[in-house]
C-alpha atoms as a PDB file:
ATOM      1  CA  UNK A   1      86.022  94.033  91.134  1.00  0.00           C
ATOM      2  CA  UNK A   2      83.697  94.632  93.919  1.00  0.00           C
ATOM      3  CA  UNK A   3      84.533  96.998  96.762  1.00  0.00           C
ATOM      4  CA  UNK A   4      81.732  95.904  99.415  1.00  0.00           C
ATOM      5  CA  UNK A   5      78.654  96.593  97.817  1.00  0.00           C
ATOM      6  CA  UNK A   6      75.476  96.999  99.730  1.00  0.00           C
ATOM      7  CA  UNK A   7      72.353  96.420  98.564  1.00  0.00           C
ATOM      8  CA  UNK A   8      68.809  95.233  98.844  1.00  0.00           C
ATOM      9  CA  UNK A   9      66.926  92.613  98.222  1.00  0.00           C
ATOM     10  CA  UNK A  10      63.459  90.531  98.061  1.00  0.00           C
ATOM     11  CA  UNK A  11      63.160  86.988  96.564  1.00  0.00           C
ATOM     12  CA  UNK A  12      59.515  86.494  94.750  1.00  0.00           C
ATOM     13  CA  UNK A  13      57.728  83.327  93.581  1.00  0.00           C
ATOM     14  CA  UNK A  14      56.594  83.309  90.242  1.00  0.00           C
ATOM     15  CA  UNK A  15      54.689  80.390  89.219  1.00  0.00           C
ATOM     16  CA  UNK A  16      57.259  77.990  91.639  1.00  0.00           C
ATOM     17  CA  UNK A  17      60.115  79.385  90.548  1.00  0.00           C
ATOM     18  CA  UNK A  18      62.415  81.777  92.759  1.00  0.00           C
ATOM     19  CA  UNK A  19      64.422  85.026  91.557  1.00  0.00           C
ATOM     20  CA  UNK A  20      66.263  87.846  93.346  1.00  0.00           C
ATOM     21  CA  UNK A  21      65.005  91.263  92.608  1.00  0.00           C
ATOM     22  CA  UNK A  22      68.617  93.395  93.962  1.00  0.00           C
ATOM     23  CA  UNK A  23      68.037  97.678  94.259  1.00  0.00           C
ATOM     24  CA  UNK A  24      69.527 100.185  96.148  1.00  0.00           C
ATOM     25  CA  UNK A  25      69.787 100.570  99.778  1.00  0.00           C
ATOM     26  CA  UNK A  26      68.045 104.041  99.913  1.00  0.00           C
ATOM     27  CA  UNK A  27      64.578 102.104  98.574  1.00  0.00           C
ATOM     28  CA  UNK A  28      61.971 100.215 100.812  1.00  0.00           C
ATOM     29  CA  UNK A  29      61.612  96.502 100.116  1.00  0.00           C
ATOM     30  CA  UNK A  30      57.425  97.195  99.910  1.00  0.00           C
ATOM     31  CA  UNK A  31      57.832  99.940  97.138  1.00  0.00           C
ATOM     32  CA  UNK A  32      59.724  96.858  94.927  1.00  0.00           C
ATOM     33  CA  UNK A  33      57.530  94.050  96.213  1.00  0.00           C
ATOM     34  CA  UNK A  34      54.537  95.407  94.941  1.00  0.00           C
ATOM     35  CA  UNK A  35      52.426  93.040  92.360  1.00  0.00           C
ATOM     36  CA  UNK A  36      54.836  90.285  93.920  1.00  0.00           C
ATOM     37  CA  UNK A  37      54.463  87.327  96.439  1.00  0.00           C
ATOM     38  CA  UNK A  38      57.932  87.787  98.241  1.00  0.00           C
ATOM     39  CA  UNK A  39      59.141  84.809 100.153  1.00  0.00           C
ATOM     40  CA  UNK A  40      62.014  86.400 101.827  1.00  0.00           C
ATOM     41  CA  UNK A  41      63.771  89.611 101.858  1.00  0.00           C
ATOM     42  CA  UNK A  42      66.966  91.573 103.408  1.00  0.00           C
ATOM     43  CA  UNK A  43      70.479  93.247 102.841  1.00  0.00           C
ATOM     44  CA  UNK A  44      73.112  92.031 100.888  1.00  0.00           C
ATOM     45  CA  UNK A  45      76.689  92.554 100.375  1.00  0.00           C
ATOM     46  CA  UNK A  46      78.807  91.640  97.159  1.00  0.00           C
ATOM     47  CA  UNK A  47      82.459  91.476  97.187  1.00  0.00           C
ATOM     48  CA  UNK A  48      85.594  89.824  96.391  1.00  0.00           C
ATOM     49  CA  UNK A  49      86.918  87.053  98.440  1.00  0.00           C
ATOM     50  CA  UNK A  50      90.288  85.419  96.620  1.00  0.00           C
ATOM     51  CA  UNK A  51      88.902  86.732  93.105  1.00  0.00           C
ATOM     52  CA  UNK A  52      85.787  85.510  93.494  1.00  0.00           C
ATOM     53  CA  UNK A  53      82.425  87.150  93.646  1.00  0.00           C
ATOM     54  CA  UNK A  54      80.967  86.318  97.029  1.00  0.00           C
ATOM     55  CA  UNK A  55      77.859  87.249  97.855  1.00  0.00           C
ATOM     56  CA  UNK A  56      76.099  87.471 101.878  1.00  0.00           C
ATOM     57  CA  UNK A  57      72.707  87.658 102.564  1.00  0.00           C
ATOM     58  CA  UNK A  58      71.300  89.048 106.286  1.00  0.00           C
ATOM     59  CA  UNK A  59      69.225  90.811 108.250  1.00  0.00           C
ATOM     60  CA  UNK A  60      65.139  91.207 107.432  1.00  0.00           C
ATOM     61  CA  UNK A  61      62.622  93.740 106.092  1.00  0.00           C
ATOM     62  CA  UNK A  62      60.911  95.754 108.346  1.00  0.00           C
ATOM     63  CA  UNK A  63      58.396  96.689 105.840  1.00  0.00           C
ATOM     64  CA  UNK A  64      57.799  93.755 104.637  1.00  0.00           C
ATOM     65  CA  UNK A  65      58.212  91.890 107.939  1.00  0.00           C
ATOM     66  CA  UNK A  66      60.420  89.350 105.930  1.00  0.00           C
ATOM     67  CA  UNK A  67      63.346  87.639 107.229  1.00  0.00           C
ATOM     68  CA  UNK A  68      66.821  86.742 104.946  1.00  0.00           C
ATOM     69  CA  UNK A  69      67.261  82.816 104.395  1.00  0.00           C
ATOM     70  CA  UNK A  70      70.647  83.719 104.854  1.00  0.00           C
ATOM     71  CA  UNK A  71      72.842  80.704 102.648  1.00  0.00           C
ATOM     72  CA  UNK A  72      69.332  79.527 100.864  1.00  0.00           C
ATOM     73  CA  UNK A  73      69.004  82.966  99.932  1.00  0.00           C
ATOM     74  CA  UNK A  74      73.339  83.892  99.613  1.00  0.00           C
ATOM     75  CA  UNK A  75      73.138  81.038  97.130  1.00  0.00           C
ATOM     76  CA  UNK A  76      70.176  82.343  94.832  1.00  0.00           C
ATOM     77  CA  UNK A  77      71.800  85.863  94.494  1.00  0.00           C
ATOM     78  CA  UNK A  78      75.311  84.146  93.486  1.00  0.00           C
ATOM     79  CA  UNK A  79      73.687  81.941  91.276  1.00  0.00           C
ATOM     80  CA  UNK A  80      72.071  84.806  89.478  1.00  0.00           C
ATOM     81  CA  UNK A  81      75.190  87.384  89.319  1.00  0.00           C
ATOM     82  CA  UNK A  82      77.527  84.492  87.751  1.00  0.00           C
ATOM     83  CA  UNK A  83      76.958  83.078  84.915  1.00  0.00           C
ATOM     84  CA  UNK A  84      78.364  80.409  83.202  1.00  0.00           C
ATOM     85  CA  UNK A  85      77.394  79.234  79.781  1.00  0.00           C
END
C-alpha cells in the first residue's frame, strides 16, 4: 500500500486539542505553520510493516526550531490516517 513515504509534518493546538497537519517534503514547516501555535514538528515516514500502516516520526524543524515527539507524535499521525468507525 505504502512504498516509504516521506513527508512533513507540524502538530498545532487548537483550543487543547492536537492534530497533524502532513505536506510535502519540498515545503518549509513555517510556510504551513502560519496562523498556528505548533507544538512540535518534523519528518515522517508511512509504510507497510506486516500489512499494516506504520507510521515514524523524527528529526526537527529548522525553521521552526521544533523538535519531533517521536512515539507521542508517531501515535497522533497513525491515529489520524486509520480510521475505524
Amino acid at each position: 500500500m505504502f512504498d516509504n513515504a516521506e513527508m512533513k509534518y507540524i502538530v498545532v493546538n487548537d483550543k487543547g486539542f492536537e492534530a497533524a497537519i502532513i505536506f510535502d517534503i519540498t515545503m518549509d514547516h513555517s510556510e504551513i505553520a502560519k496562523g498556528h501555535h505548533v507544538i512540535s514538528a518534523g519528518m515522517m515516514n508511512v509504510y507497510d510493516k506486516d500489512g499494516k500502516i506504520t507510521v515514524g516520526c523524527y528529526g526537527k524543524s529548522v525553521t521552526l526550531n521544533l523538535k519531533a515527539r517521536e512515539d507521542e507524535d508517531s501515535a497522533l499521525v497513525q491515529r489520524h490516517l486509520i480510521y475505524i468507525p
